[in-house]
PDB file of N, CA and C in Angstrom:
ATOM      1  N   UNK A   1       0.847  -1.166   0.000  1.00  0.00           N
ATOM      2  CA  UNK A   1       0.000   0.000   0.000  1.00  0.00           C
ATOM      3  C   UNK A   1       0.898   1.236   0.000  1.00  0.00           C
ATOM      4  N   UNK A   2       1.045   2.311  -1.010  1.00  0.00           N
ATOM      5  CA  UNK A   2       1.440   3.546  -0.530  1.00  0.00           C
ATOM      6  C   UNK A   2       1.429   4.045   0.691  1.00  0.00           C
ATOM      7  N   UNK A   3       2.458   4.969   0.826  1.00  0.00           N
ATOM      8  CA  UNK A   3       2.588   5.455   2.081  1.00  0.00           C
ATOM      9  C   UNK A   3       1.381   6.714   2.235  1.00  0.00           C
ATOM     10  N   UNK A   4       1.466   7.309   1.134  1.00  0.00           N
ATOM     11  CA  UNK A   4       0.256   8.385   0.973  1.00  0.00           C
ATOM     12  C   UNK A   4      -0.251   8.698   0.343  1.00  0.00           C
ATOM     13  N   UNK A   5      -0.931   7.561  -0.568  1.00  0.00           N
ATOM     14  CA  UNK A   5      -1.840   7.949  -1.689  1.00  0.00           C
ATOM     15  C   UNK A   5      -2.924   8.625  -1.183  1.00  0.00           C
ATOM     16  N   UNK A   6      -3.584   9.119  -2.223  1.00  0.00           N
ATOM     17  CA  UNK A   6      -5.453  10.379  -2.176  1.00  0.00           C
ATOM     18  C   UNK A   6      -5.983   9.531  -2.344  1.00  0.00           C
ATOM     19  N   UNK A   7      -5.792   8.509  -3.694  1.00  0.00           N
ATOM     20  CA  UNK A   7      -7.053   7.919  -4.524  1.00  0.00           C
ATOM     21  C   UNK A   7      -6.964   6.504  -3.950  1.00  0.00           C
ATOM     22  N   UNK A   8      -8.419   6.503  -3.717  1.00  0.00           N
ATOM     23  CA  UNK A   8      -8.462   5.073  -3.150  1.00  0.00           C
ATOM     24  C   UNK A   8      -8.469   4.089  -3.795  1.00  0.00           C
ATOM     25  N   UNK A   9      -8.474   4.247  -5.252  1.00  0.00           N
ATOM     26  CA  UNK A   9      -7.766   3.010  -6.093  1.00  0.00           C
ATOM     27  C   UNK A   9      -6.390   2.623  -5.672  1.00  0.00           C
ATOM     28  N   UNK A  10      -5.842   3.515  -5.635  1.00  0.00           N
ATOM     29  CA  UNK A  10      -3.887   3.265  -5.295  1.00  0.00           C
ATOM     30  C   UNK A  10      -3.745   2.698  -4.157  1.00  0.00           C
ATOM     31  N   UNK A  11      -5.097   2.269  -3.819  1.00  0.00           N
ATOM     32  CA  UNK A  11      -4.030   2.108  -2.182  1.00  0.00           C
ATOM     33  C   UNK A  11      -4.948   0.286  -2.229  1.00  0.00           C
ATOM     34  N   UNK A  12      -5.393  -0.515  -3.241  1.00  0.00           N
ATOM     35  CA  UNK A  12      -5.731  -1.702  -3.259  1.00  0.00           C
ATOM     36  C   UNK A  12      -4.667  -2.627  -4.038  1.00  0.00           C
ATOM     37  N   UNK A  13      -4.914  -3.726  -3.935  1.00  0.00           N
ATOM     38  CA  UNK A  13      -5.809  -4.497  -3.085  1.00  0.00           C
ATOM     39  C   UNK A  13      -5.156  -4.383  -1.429  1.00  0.00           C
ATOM     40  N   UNK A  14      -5.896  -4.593  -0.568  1.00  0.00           N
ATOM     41  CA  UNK A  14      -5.426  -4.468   1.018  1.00  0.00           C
ATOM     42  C   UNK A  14      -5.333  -5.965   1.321  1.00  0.00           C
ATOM     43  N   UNK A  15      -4.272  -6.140   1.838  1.00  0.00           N
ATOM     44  CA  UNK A  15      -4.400  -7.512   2.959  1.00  0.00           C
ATOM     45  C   UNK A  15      -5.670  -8.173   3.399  1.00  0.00           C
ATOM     46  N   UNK A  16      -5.732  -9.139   3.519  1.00  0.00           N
ATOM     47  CA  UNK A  16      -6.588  -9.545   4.090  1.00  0.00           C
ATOM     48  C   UNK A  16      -6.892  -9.079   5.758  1.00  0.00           C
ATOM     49  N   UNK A  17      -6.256  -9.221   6.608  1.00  0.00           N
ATOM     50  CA  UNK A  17      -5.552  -8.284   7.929  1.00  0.00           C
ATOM     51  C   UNK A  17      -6.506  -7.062   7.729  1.00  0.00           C
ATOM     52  N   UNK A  18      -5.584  -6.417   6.944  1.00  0.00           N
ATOM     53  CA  UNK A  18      -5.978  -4.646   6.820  1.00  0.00           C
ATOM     54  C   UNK A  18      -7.671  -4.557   6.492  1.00  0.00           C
ATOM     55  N   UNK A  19      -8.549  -5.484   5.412  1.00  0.00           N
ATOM     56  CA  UNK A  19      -9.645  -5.246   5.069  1.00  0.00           C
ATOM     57  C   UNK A  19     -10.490  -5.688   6.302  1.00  0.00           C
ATOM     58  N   UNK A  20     -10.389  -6.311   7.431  1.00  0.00           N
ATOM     59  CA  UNK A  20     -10.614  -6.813   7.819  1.00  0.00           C
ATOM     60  C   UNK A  20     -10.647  -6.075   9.319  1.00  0.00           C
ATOM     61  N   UNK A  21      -9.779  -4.906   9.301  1.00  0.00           N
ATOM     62  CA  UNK A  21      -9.617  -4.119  10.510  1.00  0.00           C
ATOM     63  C   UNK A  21     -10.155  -2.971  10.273  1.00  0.00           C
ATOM     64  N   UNK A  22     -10.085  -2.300   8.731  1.00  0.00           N
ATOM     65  CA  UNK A  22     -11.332  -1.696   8.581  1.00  0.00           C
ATOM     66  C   UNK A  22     -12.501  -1.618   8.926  1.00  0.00           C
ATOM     67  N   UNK A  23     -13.108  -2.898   7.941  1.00  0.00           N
ATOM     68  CA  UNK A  23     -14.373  -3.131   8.464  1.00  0.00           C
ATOM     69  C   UNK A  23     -14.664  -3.307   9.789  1.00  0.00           C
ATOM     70  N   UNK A  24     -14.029  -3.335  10.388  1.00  0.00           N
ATOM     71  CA  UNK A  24     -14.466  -3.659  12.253  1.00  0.00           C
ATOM     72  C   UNK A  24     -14.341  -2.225  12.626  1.00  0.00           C
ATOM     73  N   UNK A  25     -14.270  -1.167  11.785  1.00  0.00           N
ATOM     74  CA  UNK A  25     -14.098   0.310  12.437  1.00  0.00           C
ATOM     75  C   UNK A  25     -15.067   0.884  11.747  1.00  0.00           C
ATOM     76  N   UNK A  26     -16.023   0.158  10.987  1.00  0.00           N
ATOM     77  CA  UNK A  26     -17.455   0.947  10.027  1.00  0.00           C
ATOM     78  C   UNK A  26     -18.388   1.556  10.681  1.00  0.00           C
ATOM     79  N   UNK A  27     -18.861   0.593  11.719  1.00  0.00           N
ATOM     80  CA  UNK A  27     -19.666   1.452  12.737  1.00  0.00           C
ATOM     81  C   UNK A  27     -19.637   2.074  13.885  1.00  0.00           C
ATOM     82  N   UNK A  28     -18.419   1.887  14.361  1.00  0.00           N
ATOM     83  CA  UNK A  28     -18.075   2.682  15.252  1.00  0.00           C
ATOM     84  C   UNK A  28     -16.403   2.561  16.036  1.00  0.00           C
ATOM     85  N   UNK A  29     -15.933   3.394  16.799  1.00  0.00           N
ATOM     86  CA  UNK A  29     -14.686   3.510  17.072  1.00  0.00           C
ATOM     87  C   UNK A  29     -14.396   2.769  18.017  1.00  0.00           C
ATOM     88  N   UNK A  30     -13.353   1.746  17.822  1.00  0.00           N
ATOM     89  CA  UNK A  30     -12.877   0.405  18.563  1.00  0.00           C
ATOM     90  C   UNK A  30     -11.541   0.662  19.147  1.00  0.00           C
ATOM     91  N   UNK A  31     -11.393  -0.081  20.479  1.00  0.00           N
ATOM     92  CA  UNK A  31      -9.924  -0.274  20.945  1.00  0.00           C
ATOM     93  C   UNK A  31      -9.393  -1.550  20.303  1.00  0.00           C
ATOM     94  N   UNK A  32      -7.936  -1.479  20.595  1.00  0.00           N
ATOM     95  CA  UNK A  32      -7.396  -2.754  19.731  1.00  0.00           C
ATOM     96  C   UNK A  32      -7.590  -4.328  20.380  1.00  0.00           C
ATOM     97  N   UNK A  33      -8.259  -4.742  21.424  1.00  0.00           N
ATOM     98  CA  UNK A  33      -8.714  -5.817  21.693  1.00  0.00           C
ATOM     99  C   UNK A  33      -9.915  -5.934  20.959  1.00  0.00           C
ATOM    100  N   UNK A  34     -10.912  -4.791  21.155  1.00  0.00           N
ATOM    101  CA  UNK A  34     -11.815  -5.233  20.619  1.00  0.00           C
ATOM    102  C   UNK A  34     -11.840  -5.564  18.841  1.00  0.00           C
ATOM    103  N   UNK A  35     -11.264  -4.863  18.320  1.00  0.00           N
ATOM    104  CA  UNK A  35     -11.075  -5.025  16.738  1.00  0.00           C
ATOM    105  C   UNK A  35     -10.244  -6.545  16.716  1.00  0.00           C
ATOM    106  N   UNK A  36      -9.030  -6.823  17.232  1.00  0.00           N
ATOM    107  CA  UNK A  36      -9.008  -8.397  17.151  1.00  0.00           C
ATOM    108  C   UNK A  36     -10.271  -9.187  17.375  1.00  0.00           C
ATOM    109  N   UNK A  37     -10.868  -9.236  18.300  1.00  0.00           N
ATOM    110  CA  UNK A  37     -11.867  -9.880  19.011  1.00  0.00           C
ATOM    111  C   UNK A  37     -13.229  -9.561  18.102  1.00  0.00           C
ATOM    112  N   UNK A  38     -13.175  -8.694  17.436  1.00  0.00           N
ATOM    113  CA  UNK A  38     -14.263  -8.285  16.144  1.00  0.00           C
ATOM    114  C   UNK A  38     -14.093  -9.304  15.059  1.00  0.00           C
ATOM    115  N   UNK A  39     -12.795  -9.296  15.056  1.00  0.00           N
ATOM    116  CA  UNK A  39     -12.209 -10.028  13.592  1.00  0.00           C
ATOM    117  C   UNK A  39     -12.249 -11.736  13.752  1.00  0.00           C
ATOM    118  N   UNK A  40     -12.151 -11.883  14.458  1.00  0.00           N
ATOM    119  CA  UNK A  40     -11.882 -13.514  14.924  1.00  0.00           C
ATOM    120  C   UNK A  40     -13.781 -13.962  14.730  1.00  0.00           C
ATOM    121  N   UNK A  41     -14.332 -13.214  15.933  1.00  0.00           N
ATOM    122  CA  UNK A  41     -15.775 -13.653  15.468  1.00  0.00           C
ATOM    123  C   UNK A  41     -16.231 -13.850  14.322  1.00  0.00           C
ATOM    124  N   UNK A  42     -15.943 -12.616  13.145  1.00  0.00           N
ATOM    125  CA  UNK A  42     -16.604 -12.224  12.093  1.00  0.00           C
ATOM    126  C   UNK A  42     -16.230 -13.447  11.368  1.00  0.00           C
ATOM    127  N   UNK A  43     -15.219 -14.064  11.293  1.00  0.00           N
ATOM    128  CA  UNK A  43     -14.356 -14.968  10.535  1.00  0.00           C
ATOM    129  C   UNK A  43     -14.660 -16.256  11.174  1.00  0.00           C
ATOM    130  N   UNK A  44     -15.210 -16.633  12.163  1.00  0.00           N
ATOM    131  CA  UNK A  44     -15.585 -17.604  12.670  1.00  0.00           C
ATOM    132  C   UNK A  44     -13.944 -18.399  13.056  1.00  0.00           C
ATOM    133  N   UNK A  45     -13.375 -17.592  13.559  1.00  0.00           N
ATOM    134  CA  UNK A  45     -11.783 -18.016  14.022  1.00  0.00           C
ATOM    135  C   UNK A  45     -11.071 -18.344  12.550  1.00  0.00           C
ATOM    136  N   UNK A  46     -11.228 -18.008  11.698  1.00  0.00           N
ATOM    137  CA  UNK A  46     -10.162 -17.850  10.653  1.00  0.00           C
ATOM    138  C   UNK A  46      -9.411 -17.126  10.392  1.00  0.00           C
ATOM    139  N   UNK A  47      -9.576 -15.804  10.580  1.00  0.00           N
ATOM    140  CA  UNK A  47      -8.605 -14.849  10.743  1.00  0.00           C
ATOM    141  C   UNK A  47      -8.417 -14.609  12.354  1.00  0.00           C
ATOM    142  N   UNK A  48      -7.208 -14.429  12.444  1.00  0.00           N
ATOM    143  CA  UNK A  48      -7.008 -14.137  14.260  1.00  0.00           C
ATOM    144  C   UNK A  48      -5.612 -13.047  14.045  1.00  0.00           C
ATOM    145  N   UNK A  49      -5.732 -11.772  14.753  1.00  0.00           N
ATOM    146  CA  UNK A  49      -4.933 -11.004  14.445  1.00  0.00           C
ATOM    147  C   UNK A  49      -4.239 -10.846  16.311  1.00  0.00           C
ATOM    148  N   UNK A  50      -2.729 -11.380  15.613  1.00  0.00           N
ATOM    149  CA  UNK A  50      -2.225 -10.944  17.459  1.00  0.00           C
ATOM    150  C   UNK A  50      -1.968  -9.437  17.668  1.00  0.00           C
ATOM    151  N   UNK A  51      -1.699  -9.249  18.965  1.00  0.00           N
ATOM    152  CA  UNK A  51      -0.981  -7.823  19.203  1.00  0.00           C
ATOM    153  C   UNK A  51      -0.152  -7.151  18.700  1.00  0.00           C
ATOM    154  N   UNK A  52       0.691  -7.786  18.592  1.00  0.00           N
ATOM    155  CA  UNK A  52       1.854  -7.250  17.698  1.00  0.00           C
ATOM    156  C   UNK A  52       1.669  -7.052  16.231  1.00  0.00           C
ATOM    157  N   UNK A  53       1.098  -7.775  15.593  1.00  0.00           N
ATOM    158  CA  UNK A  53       0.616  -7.870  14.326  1.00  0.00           C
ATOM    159  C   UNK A  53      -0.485  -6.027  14.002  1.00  0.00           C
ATOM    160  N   UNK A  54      -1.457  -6.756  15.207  1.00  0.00           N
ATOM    161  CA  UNK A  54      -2.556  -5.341  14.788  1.00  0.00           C
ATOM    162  C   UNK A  54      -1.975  -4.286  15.017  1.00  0.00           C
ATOM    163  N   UNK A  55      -0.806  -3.762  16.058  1.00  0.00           N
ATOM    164  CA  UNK A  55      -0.584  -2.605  16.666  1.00  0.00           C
ATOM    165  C   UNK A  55       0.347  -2.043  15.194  1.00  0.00           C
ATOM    166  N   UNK A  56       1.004  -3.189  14.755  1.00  0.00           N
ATOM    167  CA  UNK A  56       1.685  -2.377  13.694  1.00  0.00           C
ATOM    168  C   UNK A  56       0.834  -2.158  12.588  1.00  0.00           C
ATOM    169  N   UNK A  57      -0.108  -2.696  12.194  1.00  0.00           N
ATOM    170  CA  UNK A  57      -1.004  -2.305  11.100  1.00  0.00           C
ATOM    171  C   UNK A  57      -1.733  -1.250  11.399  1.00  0.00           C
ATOM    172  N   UNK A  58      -2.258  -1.344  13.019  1.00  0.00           N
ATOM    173  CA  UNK A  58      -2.526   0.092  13.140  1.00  0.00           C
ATOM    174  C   UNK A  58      -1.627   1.123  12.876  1.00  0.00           C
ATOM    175  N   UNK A  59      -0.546   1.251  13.363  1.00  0.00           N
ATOM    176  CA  UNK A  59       0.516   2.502  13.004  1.00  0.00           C
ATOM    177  C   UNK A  59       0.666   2.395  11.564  1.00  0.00           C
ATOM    178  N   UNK A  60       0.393   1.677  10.731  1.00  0.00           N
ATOM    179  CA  UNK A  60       0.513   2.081   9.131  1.00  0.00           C
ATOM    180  C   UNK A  60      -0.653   2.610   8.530  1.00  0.00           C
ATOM    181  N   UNK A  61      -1.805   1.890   9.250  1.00  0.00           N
ATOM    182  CA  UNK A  61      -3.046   2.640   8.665  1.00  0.00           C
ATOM    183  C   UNK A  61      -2.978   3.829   9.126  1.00  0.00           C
ATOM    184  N   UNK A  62      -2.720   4.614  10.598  1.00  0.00           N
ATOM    185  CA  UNK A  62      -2.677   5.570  10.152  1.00  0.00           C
ATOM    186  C   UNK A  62      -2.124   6.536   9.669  1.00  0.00           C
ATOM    187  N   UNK A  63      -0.679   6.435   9.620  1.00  0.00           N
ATOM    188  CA  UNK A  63       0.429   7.114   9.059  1.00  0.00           C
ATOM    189  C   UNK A  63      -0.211   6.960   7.323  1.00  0.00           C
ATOM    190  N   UNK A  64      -1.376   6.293   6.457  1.00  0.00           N
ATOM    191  CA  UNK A  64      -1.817   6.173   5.331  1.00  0.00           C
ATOM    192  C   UNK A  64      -2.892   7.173   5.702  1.00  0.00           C
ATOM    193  N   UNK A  65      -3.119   7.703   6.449  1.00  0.00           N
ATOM    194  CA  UNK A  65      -4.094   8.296   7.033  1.00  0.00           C
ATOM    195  C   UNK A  65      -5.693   7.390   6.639  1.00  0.00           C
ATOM    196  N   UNK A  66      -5.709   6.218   6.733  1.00  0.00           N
ATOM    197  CA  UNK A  66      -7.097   5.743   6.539  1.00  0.00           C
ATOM    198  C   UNK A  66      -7.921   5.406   7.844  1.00  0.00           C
ATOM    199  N   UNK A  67      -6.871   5.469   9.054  1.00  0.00           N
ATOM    200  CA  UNK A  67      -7.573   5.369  10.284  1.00  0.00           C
ATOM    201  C   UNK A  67      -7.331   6.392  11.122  1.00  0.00           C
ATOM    202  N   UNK A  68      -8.144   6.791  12.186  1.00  0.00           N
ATOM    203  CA  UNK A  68      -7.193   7.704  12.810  1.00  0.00           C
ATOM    204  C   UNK A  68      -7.371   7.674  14.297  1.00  0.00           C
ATOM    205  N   UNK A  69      -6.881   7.937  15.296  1.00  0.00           N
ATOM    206  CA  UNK A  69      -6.843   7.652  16.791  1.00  0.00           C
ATOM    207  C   UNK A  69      -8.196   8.525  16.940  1.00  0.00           C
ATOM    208  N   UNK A  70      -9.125   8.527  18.261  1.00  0.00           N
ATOM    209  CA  UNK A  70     -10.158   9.077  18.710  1.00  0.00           C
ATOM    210  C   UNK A  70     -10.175   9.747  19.845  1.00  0.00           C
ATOM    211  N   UNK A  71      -9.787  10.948  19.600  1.00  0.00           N
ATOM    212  CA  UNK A  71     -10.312  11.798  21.073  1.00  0.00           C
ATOM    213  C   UNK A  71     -11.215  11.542  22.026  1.00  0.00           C
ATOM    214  N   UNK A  72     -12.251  11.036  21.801  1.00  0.00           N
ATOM    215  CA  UNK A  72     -13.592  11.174  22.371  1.00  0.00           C
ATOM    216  C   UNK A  72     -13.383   9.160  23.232  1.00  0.00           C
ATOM    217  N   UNK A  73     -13.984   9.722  24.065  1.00  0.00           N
ATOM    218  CA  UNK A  73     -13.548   8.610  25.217  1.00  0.00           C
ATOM    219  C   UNK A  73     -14.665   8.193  25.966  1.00  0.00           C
ATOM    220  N   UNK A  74     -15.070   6.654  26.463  1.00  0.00           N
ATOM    221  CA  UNK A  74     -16.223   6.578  26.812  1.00  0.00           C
ATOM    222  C   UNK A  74     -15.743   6.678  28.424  1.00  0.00           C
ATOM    223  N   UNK A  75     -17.284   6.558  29.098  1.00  0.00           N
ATOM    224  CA  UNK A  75     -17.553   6.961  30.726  1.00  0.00           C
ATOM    225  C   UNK A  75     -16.270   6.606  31.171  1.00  0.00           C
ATOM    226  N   UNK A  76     -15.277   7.229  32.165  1.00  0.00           N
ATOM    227  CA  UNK A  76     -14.291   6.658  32.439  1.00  0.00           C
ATOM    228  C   UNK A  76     -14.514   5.104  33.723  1.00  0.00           C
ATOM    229  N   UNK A  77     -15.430   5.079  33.906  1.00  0.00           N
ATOM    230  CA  UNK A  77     -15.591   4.134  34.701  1.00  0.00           C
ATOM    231  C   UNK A  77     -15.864   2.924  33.698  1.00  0.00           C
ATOM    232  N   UNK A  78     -16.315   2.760  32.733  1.00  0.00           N
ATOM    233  CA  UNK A  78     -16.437   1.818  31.996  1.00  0.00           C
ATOM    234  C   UNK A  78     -15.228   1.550  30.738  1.00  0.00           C
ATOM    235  N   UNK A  79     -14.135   1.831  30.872  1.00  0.00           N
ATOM    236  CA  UNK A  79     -13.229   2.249  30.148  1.00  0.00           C
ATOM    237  C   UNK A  79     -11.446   2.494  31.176  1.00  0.00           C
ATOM    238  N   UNK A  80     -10.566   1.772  30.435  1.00  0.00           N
ATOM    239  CA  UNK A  80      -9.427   1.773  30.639  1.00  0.00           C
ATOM    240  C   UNK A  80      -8.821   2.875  30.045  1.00  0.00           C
ATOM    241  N   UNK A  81      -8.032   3.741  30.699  1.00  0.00           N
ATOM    242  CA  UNK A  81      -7.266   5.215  30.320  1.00  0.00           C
ATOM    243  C   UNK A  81      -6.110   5.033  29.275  1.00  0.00           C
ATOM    244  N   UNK A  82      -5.867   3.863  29.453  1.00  0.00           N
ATOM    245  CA  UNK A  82      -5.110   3.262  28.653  1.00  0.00           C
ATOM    246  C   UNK A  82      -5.006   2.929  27.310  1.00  0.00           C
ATOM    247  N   UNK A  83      -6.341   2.254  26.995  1.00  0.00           N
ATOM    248  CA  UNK A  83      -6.779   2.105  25.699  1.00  0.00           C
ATOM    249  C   UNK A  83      -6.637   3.278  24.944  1.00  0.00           C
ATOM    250  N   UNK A  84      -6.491   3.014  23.410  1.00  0.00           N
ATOM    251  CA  UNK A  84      -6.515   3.981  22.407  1.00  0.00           C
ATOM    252  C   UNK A  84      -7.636   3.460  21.442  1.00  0.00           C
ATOM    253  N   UNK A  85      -8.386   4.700  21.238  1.00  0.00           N
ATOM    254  CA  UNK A  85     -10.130   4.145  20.140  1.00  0.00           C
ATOM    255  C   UNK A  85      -9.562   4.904  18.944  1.00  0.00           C
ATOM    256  N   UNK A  86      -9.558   3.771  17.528  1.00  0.00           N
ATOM    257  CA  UNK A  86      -9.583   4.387  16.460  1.00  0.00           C
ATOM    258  C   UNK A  86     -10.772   4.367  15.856  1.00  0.00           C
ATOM    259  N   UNK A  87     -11.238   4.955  14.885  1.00  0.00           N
ATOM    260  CA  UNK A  87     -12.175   5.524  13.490  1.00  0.00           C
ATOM    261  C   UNK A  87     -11.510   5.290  12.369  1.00  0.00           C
ATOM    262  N   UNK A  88     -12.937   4.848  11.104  1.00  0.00           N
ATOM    263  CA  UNK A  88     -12.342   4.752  10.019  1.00  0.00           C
ATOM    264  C   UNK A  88     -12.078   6.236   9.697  1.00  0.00           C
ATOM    265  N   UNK A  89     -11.282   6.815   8.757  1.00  0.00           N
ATOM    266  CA  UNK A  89     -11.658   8.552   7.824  1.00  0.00           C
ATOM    267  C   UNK A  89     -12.148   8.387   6.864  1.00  0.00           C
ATOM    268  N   UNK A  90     -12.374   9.086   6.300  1.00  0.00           N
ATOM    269  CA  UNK A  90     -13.303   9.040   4.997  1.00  0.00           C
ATOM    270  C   UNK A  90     -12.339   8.647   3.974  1.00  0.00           C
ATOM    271  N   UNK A  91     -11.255   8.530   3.951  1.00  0.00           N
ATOM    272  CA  UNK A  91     -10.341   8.036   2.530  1.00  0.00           C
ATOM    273  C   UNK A  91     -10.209   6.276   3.395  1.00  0.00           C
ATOM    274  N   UNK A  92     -10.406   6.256   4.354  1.00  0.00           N
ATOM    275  CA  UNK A  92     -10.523   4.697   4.867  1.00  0.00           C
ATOM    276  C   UNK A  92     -11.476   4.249   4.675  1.00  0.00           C
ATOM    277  N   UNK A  93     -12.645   4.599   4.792  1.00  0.00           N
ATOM    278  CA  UNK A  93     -14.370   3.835   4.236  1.00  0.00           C
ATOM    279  C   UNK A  93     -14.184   4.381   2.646  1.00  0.00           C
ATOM    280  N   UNK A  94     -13.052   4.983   1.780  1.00  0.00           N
ATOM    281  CA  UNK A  94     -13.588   5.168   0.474  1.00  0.00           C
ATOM    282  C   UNK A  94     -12.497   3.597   0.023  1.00  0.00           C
ATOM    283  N   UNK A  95     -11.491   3.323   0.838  1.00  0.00           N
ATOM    284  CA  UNK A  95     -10.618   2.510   0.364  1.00  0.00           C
ATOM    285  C   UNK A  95     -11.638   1.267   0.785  1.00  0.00           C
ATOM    286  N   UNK A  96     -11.731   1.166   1.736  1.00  0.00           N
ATOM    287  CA  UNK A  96     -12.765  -0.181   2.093  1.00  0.00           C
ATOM    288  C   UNK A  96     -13.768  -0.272   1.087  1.00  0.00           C
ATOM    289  N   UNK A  97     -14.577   0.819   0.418  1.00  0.00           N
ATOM    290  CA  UNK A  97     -15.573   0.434  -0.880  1.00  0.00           C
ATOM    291  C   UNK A  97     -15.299   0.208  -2.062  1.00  0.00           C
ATOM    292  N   UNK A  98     -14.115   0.589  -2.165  1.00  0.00           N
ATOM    293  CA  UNK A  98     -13.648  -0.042  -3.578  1.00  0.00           C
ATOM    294  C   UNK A  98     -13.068  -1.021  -3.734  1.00  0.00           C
ATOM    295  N   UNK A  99     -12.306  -1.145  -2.338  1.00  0.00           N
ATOM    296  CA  UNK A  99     -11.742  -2.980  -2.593  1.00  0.00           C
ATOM    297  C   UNK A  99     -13.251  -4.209  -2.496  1.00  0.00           C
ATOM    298  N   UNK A 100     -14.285  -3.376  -1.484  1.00  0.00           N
ATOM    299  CA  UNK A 100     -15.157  -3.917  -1.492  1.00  0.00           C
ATOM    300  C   UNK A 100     -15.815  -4.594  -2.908  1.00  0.00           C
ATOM    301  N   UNK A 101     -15.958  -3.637  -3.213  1.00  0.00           N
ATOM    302  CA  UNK A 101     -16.591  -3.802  -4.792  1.00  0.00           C
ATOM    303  C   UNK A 101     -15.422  -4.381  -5.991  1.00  0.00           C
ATOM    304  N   UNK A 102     -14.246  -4.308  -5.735  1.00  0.00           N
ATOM    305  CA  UNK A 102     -13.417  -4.933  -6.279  1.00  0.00           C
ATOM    306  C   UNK A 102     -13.597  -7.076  -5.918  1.00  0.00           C
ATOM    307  N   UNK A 103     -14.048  -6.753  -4.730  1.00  0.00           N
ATOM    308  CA  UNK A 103     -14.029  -8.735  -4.085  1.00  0.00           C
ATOM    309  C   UNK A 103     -15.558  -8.764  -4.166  1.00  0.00           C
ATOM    310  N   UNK A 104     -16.494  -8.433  -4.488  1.00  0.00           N
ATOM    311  CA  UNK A 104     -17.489  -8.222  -5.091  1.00  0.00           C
ATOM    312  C   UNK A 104     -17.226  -8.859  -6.530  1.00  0.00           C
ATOM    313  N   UNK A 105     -17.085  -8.060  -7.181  1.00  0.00           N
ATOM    314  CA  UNK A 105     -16.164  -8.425  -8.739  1.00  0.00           C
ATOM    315  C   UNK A 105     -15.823  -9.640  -8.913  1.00  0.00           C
ATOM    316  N   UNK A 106     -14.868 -10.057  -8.131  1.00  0.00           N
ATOM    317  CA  UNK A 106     -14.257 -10.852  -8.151  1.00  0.00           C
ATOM    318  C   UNK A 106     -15.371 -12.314  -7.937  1.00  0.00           C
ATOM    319  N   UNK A 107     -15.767 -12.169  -6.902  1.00  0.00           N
ATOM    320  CA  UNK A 107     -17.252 -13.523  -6.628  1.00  0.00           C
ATOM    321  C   UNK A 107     -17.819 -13.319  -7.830  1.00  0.00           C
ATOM    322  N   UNK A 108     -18.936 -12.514  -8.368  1.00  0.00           N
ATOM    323  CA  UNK A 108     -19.009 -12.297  -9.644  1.00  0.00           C
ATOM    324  C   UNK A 108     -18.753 -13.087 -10.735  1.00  0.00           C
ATOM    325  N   UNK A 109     -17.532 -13.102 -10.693  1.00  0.00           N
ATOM    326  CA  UNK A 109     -16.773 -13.741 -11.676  1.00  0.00           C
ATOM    327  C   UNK A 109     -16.857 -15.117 -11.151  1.00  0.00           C
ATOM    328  N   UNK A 110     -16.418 -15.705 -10.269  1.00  0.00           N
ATOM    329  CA  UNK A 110     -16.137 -17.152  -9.779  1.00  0.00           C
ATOM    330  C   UNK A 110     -17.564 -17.314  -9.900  1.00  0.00           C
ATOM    331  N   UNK A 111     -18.431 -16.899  -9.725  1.00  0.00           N
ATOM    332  CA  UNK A 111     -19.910 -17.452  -9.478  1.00  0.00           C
ATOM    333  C   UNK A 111     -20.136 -17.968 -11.159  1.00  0.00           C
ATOM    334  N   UNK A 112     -19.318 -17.202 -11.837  1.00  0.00           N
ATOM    335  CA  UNK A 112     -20.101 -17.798 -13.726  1.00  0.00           C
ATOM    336  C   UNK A 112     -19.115 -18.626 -14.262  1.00  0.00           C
ATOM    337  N   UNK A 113     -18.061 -19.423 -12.902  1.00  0.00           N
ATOM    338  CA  UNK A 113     -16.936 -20.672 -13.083  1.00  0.00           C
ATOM    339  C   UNK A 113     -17.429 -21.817 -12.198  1.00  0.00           C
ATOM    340  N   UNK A 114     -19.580 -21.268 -12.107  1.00  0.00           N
ATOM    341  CA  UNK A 114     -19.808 -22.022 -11.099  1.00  0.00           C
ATOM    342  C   UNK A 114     -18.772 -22.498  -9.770  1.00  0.00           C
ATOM    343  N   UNK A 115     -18.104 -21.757  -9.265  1.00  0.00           N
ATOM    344  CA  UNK A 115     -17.178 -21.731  -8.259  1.00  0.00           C
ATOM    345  C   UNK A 115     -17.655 -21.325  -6.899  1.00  0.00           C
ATOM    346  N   UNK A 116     -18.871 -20.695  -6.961  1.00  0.00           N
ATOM    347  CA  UNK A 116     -19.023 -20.236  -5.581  1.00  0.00           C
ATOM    348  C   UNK A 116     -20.837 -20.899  -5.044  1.00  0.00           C
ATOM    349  N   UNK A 117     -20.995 -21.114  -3.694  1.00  0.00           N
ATOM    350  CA  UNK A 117     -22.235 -21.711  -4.037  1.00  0.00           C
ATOM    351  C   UNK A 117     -23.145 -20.624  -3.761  1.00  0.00           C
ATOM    352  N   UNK A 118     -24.270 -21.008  -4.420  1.00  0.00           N
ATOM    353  CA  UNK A 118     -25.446 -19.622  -3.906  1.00  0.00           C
ATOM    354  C   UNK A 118     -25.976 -19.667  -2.348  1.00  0.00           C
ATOM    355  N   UNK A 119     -25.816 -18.870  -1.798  1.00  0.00           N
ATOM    356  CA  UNK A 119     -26.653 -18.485  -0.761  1.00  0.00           C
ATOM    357  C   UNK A 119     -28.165 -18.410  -0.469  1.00  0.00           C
TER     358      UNK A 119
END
């Protein structure tokens, strides 16, 4: 991925990892347990992202500026001071829709190699 592309074409295809930590930041702003712990469910334990792994993908997403740390902090009683909450930015939900629609595409295609089954 570029270090600082605009266009959210330039910055696909994403990791599997990276698309995957996105999407766990679509609806709302996550600490980094919970976005592992997002990802593992969603995947039904197929993807499993360790600490070390996510913390550095976090520091690249946002130095790409597609994620970005969150000021805004919940009740401190329900919440560790510790934790850091990221958000997608808007060049991060524009990169997530085009790869989207790119693996979209892609099923698409496998579906008329009879390759994929219908739902």
């Amino acid at each position: 991925m570029p270090k600082t592309a605009e266009n959210a074409e330039d910055m696909i295809p994403l990791t599997p990892r990276v698309f995957h930590i996105l999407l766990a930041l679509v609806d709302e702003e996550q600490h980094g347990y919970r976005i592992m712990k997002e990802v593992e469910t969603r995947s039904e334990g197929k993807v499993r992202i360790g600490p070390g792994t996510l913390y550095e993908a976090i520091q690249r997403l946002v130095k790409n500026r597609l994620i970005e740390e969150s000021s805004e902090r919940p009740d401190s009683e329900m919440d560790d001071q510790r934790r850091r909450y990221y958000r997608l930015t808007d060049l991060g939900r524009r990169v997530l829709q085009v790869e989207s629609d790119r693996l979209a595409a892609l099923v698409g295609f496998a579906r008329t190699k009879n390759l994929v089954k219908e739902a």
